[in-house]
N, C-alpha and C. Protein backbone atom coordinates (compact mmCIF):
# COMPACT_ATOMS: atom_id res chain seq x y z
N UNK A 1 -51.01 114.06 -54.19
CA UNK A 1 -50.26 115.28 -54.12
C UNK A 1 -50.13 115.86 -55.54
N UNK A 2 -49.70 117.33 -55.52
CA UNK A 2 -49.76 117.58 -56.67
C UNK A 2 -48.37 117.14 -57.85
N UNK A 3 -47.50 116.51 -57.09
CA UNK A 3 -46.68 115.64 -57.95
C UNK A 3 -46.39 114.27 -58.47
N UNK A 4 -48.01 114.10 -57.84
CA UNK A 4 -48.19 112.25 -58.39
C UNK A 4 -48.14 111.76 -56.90
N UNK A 5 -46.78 111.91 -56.44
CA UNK A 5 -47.23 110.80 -54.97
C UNK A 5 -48.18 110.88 -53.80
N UNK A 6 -48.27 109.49 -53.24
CA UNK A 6 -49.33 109.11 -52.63
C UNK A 6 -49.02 108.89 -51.21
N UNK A 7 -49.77 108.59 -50.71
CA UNK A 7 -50.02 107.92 -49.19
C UNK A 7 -51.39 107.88 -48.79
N UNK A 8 -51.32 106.92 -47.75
CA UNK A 8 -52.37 106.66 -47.09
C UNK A 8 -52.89 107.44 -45.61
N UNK A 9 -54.15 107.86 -46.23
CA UNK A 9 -54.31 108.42 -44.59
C UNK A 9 -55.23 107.58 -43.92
N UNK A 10 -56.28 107.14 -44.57
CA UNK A 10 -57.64 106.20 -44.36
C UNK A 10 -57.52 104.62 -45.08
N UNK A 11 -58.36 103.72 -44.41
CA UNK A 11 -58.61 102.48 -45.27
C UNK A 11 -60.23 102.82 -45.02
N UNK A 12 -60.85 102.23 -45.76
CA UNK A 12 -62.22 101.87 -46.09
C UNK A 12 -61.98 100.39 -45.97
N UNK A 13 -62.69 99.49 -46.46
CA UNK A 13 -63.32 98.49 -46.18
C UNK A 13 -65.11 97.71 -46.29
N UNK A 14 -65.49 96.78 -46.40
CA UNK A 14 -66.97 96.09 -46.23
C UNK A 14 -67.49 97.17 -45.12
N UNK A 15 -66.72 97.91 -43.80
CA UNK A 15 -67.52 98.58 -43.34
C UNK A 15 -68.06 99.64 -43.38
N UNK A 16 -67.50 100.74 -44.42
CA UNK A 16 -67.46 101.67 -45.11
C UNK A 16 -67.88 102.21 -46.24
N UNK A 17 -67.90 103.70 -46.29
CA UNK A 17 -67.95 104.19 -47.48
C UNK A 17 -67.46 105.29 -48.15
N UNK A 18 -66.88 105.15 -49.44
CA UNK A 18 -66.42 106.48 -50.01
C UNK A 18 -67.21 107.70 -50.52
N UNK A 19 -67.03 109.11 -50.06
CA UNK A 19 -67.99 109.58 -50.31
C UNK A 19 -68.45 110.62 -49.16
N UNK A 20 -67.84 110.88 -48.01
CA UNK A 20 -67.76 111.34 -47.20
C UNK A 20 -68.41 112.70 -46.84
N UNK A 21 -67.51 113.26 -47.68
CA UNK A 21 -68.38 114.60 -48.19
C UNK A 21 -69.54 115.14 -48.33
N UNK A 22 -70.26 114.28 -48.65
CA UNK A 22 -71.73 113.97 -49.22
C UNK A 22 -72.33 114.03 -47.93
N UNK A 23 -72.25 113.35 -46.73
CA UNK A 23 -72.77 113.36 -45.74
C UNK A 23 -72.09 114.71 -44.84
N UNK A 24 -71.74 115.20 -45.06
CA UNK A 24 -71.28 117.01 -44.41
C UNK A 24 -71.81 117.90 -45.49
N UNK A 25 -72.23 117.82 -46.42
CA UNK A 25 -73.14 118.69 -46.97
C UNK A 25 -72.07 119.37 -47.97
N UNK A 26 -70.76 118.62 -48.76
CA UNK A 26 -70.68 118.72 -49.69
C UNK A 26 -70.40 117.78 -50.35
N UNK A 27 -69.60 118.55 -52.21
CA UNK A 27 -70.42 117.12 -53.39
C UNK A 27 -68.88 117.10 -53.82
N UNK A 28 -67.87 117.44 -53.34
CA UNK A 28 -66.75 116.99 -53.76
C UNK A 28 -65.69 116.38 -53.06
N UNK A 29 -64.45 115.62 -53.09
CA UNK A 29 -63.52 115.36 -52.62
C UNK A 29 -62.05 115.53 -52.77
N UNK A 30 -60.90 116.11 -51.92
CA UNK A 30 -59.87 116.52 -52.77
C UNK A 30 -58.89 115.49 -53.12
N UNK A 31 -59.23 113.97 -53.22
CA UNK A 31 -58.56 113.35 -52.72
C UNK A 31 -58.93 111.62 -53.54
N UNK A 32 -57.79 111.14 -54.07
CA UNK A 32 -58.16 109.99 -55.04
C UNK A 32 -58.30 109.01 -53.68
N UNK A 33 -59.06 107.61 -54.21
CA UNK A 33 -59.48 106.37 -53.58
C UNK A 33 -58.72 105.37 -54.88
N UNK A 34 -57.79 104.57 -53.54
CA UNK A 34 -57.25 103.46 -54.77
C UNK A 34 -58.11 101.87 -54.02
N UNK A 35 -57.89 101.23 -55.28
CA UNK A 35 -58.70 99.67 -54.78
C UNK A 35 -57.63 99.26 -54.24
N UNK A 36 -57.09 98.80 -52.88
CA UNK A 36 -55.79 97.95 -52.91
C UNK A 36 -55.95 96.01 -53.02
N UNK A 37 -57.01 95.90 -52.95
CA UNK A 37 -57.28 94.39 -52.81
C UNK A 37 -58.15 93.99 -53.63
N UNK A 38 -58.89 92.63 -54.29
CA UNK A 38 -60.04 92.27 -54.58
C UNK A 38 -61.14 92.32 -54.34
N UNK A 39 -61.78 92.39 -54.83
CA UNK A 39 -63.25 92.24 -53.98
C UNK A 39 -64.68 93.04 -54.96
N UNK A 40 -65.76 92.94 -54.46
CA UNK A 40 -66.77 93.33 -54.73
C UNK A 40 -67.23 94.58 -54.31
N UNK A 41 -67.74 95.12 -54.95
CA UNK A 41 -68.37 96.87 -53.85
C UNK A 41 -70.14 97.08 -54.95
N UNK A 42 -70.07 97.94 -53.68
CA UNK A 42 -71.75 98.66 -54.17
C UNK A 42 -71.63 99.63 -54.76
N UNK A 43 -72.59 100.33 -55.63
CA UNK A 43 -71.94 101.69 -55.73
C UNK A 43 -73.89 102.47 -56.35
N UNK A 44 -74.02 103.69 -55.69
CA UNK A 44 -75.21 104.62 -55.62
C UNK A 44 -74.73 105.74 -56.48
N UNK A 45 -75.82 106.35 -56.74
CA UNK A 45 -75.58 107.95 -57.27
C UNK A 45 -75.31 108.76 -56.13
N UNK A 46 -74.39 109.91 -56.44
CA UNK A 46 -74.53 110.72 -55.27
C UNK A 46 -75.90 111.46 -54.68
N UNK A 47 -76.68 111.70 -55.73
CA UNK A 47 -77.96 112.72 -55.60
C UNK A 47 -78.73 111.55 -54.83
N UNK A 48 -78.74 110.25 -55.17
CA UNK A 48 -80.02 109.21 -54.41
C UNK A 48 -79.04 109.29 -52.92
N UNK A 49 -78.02 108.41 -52.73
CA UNK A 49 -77.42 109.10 -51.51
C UNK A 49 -78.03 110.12 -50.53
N UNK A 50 -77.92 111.24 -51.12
CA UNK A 50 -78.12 112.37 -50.49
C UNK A 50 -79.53 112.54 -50.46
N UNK A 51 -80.45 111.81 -51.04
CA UNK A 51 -81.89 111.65 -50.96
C UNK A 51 -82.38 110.97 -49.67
N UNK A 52 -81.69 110.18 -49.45
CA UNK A 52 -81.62 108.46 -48.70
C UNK A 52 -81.45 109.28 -47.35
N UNK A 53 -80.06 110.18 -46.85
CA UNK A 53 -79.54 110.85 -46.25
C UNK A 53 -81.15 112.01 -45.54
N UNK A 54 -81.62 112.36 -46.39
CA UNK A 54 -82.59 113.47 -45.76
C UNK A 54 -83.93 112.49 -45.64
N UNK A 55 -84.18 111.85 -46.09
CA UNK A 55 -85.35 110.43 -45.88
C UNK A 55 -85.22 109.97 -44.59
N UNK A 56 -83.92 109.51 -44.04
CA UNK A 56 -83.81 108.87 -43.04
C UNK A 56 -82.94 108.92 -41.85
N UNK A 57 -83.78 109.53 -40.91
CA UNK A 57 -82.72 110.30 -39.68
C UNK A 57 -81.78 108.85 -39.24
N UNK A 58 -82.40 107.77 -39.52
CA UNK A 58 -81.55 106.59 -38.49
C UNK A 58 -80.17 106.31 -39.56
N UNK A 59 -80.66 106.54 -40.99
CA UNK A 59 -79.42 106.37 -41.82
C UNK A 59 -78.48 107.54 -41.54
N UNK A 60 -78.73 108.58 -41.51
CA UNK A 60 -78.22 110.45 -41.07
C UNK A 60 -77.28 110.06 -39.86
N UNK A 61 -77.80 109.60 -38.67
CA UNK A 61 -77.35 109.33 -37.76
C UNK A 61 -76.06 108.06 -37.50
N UNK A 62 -75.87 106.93 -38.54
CA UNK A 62 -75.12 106.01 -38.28
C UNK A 62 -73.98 106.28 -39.15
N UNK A 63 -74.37 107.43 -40.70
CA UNK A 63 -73.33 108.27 -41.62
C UNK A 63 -72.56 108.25 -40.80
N UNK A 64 -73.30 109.30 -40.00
CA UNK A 64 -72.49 110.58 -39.30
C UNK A 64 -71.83 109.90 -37.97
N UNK A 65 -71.91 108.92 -37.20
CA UNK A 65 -71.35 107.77 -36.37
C UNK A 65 -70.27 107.25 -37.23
N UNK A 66 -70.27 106.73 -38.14
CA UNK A 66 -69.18 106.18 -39.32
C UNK A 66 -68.59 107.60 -39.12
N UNK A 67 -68.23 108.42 -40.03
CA UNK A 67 -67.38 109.70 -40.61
C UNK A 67 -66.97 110.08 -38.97
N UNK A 68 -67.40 109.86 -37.73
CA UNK A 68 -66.63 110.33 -36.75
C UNK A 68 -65.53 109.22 -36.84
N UNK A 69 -65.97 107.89 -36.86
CA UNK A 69 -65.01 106.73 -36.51
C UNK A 69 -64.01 106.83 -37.47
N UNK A 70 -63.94 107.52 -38.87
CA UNK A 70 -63.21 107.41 -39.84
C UNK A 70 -62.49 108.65 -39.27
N UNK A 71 -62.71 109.91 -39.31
CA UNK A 71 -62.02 110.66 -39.06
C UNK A 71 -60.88 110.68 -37.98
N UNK A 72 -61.57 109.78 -36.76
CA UNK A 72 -60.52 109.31 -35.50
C UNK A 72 -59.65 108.54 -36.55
N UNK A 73 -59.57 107.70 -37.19
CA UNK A 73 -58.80 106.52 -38.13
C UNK A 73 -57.99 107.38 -38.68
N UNK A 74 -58.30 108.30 -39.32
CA UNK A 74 -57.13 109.46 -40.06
C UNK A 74 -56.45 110.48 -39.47
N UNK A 75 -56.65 110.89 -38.34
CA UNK A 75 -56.14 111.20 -36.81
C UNK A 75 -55.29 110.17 -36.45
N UNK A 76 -55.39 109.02 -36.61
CA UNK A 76 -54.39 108.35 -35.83
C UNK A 76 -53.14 107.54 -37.01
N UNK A 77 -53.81 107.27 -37.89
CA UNK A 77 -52.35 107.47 -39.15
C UNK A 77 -51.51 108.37 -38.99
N UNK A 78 -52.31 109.97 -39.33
CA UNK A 78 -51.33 110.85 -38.88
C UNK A 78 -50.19 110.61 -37.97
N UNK A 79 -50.98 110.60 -36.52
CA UNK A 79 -49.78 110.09 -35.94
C UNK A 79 -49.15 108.95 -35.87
N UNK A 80 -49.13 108.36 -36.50
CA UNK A 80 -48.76 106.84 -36.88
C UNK A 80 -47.57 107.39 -37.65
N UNK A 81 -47.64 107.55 -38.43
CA UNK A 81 -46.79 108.29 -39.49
C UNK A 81 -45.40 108.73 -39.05
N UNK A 82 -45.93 109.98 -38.39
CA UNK A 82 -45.01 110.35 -37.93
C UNK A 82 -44.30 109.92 -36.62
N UNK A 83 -44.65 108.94 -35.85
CA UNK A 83 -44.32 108.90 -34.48
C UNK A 83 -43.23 107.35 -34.67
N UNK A 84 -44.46 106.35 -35.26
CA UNK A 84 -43.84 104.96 -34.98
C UNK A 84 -42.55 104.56 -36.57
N UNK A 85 -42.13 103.90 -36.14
CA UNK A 85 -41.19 103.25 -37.07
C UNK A 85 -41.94 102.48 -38.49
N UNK A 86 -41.43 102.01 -39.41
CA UNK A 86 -41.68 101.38 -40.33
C UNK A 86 -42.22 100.19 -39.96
N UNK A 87 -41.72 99.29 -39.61
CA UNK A 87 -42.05 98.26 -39.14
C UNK A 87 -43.37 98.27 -38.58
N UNK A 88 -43.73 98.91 -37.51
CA UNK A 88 -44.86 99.08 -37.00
C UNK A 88 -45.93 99.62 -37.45
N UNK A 89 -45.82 100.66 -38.83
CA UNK A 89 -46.52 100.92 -39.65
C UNK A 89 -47.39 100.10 -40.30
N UNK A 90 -46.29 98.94 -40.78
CA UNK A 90 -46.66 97.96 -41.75
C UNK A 90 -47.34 96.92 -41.02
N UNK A 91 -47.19 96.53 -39.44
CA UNK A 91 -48.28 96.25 -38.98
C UNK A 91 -49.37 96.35 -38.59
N UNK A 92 -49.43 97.77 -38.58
CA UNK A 92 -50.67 98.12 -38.14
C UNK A 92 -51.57 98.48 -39.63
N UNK A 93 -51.06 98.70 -40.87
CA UNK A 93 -51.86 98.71 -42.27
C UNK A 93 -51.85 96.93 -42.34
N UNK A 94 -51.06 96.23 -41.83
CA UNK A 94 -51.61 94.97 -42.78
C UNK A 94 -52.83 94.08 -41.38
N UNK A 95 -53.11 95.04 -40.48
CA UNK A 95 -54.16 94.95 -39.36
C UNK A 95 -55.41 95.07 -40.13
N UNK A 96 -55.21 96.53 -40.51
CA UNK A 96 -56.44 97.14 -40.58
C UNK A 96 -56.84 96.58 -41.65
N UNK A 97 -56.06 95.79 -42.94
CA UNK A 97 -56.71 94.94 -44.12
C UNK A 97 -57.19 93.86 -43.57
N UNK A 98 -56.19 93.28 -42.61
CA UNK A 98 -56.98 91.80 -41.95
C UNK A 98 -58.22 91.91 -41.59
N UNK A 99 -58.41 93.48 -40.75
CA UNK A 99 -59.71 93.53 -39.92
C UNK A 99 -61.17 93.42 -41.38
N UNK A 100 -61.11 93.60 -42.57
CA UNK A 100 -61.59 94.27 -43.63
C UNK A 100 -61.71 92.75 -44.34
N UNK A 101 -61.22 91.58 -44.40
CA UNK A 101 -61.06 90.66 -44.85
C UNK A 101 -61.94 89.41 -44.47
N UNK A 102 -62.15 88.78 -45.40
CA UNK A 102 -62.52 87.41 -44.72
C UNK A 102 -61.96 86.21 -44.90
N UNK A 103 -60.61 86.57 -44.96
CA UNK A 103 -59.12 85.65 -44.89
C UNK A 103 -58.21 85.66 -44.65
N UNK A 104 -57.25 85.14 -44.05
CA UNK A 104 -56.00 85.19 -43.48
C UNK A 104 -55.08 85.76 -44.77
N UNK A 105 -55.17 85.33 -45.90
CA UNK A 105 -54.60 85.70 -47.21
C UNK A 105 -55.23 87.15 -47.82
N UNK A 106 -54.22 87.80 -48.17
CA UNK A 106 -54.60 88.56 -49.43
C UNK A 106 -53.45 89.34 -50.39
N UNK A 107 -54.08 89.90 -51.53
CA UNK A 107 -53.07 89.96 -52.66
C UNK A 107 -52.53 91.46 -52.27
N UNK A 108 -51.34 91.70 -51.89
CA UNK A 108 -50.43 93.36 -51.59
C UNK A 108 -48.96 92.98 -52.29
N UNK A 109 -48.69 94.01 -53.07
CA UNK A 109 -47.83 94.07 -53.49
C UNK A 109 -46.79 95.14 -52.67
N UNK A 110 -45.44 94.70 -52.32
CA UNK A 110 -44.77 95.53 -51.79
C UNK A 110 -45.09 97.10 -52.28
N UNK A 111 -44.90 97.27 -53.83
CA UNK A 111 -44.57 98.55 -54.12
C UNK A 111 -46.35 99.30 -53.86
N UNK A 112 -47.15 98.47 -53.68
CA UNK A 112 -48.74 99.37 -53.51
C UNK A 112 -48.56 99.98 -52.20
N UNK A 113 -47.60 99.00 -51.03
CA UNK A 113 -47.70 99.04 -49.48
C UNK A 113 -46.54 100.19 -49.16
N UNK A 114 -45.75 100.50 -50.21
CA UNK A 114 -44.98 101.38 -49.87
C UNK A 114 -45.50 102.50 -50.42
N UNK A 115 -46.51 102.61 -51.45
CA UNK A 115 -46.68 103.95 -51.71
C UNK A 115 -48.28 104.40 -50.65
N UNK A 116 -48.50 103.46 -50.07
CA UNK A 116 -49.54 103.82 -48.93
C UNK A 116 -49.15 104.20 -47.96
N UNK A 117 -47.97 103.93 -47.47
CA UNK A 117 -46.85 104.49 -46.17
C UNK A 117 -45.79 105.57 -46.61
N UNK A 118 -46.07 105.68 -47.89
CA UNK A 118 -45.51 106.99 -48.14
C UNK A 118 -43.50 106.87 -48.33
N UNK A 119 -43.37 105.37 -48.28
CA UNK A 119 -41.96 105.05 -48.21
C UNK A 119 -41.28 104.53 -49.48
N UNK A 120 -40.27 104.61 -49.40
CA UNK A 120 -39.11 103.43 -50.59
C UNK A 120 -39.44 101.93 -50.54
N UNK A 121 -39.67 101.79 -51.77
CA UNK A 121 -40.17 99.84 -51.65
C UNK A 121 -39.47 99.34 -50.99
N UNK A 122 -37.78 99.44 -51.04
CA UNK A 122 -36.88 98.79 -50.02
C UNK A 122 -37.09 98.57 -48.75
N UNK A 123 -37.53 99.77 -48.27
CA UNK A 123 -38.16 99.64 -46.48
C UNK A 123 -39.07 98.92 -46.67
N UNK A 124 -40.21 98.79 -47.32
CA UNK A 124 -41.33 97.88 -47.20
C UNK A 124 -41.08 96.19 -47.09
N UNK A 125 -39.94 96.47 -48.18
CA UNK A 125 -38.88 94.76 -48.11
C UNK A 125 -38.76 94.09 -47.02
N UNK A 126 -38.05 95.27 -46.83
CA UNK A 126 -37.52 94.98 -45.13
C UNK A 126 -37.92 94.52 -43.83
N UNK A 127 -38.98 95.56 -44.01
CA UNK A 127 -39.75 95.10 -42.93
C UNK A 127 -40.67 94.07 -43.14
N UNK A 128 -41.35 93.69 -44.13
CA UNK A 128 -42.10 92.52 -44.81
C UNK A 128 -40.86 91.26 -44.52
N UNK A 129 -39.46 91.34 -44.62
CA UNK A 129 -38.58 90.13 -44.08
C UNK A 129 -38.37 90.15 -42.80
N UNK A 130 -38.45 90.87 -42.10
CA UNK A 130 -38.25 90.92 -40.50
C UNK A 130 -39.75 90.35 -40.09
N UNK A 131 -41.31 90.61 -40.83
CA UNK A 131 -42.02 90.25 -40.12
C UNK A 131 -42.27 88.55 -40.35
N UNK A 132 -42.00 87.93 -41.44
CA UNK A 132 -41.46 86.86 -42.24
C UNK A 132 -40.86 85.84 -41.32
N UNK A 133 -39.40 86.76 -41.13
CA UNK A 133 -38.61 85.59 -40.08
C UNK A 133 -39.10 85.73 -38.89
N UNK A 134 -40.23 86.44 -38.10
CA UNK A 134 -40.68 86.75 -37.40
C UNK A 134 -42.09 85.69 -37.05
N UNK A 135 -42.33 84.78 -38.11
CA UNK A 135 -43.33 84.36 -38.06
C UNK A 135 -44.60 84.81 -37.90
N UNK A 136 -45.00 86.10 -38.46
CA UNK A 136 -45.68 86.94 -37.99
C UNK A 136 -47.03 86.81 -39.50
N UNK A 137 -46.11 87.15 -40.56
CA UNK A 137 -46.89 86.96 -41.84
C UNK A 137 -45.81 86.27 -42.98
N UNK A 138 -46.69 85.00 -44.03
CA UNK A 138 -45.78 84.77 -44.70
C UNK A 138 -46.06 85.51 -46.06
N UNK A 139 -45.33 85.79 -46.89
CA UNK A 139 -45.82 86.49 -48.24
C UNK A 139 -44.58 86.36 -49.03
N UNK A 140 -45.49 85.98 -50.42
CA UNK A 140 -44.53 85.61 -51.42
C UNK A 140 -45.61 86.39 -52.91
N UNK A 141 -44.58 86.60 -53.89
CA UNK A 141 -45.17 87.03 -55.09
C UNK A 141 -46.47 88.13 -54.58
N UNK A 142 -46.63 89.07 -53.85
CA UNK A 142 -47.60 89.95 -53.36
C UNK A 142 -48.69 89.02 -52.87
N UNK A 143 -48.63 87.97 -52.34
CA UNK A 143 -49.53 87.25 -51.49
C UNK A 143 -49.07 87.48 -50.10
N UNK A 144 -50.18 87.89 -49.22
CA UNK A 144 -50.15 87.74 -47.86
C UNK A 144 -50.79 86.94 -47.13
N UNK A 145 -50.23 86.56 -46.33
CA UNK A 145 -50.90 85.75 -45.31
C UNK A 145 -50.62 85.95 -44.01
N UNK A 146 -51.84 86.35 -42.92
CA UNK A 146 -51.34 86.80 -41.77
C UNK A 146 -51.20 85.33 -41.08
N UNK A 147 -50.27 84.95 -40.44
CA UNK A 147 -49.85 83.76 -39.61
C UNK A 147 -50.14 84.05 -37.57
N UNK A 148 -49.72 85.21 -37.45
CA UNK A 148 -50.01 85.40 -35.86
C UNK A 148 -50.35 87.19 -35.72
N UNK A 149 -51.85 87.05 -35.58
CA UNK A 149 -52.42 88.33 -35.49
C UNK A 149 -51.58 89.18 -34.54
N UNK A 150 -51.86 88.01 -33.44
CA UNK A 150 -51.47 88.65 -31.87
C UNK A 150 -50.23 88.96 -32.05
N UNK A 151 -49.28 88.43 -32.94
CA UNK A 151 -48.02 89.09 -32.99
C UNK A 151 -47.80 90.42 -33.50
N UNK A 152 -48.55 90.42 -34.98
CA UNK A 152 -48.46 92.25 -35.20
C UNK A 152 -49.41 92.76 -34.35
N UNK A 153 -50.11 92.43 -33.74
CA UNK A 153 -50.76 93.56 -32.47
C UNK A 153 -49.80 94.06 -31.47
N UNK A 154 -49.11 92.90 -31.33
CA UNK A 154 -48.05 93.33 -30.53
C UNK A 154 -46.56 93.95 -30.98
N UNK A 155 -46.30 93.93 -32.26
CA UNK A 155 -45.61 94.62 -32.45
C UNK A 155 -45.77 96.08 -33.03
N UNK A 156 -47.05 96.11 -33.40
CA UNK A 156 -47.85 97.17 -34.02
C UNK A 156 -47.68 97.99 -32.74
N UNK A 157 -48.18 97.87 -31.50
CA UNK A 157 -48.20 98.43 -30.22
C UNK A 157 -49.34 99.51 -30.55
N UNK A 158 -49.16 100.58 -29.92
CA UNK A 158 -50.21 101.92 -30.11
C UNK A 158 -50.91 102.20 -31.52
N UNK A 159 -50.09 101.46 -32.08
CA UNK A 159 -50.35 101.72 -33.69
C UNK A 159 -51.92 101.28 -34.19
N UNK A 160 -51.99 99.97 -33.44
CA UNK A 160 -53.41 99.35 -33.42
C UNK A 160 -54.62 99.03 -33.19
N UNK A 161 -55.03 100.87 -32.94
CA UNK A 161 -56.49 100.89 -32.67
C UNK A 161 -57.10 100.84 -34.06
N UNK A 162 -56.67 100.24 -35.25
CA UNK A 162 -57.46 100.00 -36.32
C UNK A 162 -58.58 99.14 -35.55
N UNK A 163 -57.95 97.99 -35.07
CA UNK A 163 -59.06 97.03 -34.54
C UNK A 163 -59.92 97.34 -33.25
N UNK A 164 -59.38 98.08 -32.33
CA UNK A 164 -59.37 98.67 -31.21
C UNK A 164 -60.36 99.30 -31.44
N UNK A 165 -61.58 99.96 -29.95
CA UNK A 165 -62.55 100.89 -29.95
C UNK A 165 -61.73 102.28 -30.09
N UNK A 166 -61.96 103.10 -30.92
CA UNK A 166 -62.23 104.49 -30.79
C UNK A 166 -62.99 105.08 -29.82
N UNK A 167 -62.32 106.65 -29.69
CA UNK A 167 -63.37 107.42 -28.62
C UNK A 167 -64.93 107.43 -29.58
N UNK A 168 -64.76 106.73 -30.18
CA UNK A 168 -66.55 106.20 -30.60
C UNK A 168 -67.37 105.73 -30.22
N UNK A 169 -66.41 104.62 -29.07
CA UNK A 169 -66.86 103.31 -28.85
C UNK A 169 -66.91 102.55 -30.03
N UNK A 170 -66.55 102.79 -31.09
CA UNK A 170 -66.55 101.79 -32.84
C UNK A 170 -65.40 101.52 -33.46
N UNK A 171 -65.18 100.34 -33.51
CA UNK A 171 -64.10 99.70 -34.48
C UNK A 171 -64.92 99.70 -35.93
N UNK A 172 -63.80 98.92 -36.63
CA UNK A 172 -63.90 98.60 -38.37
C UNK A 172 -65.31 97.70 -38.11
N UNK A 173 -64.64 96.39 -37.92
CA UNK A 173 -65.72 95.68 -37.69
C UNK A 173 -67.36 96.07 -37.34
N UNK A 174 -67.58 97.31 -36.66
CA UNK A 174 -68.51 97.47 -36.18
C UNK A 174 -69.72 97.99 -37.00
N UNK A 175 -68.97 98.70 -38.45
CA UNK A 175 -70.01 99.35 -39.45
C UNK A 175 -70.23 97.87 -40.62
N UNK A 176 -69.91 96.73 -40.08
CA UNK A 176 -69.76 96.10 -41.43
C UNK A 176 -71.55 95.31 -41.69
């Protein structure tokens, strides 16, 4: 925003890519990408990209399959956002990292998870101790660990077509 703060509308992930634009036929974005976790990434020129893109209808075609599935994903934050509670927020973002992961653990710091939900670190507290005594996830010093998926699925409720098919027919998992 134009006063510094943030939120999350999209996650990326191993199945993904930043860059979106590029495949709709433009070369800019209005919009920063933060790293929230560890990990490794690839990274192309935009011009070879967009080379790669007109070379190859089957690559053209699975872009453009991805950027629908992403766009449903930022469609449904939206209403995420606004509809469900905190709590359920925070299950359904610490879903969509699980889905992106190849461990039950990973490094989130309350104050990164609150400025991705757009909230006061305190709420993030909060609900990070309710899901806690909940047996749901344990986390200490910005370590997470999901303990019972099926539990934030279920408390996530509607919230959790991160993992879920889209009118795509495509989950996260599915571009990886």
């Amino acid at each position: 925003m134009v006063d510094g703060t943030a939120a999350e509308v999209g996650t990326i992930g191993n199945e993904g890519i930043v860059g979106l634009p590029l495949i709709l036929g433009d070369h800019q974005a209005p919009n920063d990408v933060y790293v929230q976790v560890p990990g490794a990434g690839l990274r192309m020129t935009a011009s070879l990209f967009c080379q790669e893109l007109e070379r190859s209808a089957s690559m053209r075609v699975v872009m453009l399959h991805y950027t629908h599935a992403f766009f449903n994903q930022v469609a449904q934050s939206a209403a995420c956002n606004q509809l469900h509670s905190l709590k359920q927020r925070c299950c359904r973002w610490l879903l969509m990292t699980h889905d992106r992961m190849n461990s039950d653990s990973f490094l989130l710091t309350q104050e990164f998870l609150a400025m991705m939900l757009g909230v006061q670190r305190t709420g993030v507290t909060e609900a990070a101790a309710i899901l806690r005594r909940a047996g749901l996830i344990r986390y200490n010093r910005g370590n997470v660990t999901v303990t019972d998926r099926a539990g934030l699925e279920r408390e996530a409720v509607s919230a959790t077509r991160s993992r879920k098919e889209n009118s795509t027919g495509s989950s996260a998992r599915d571009f990886r």
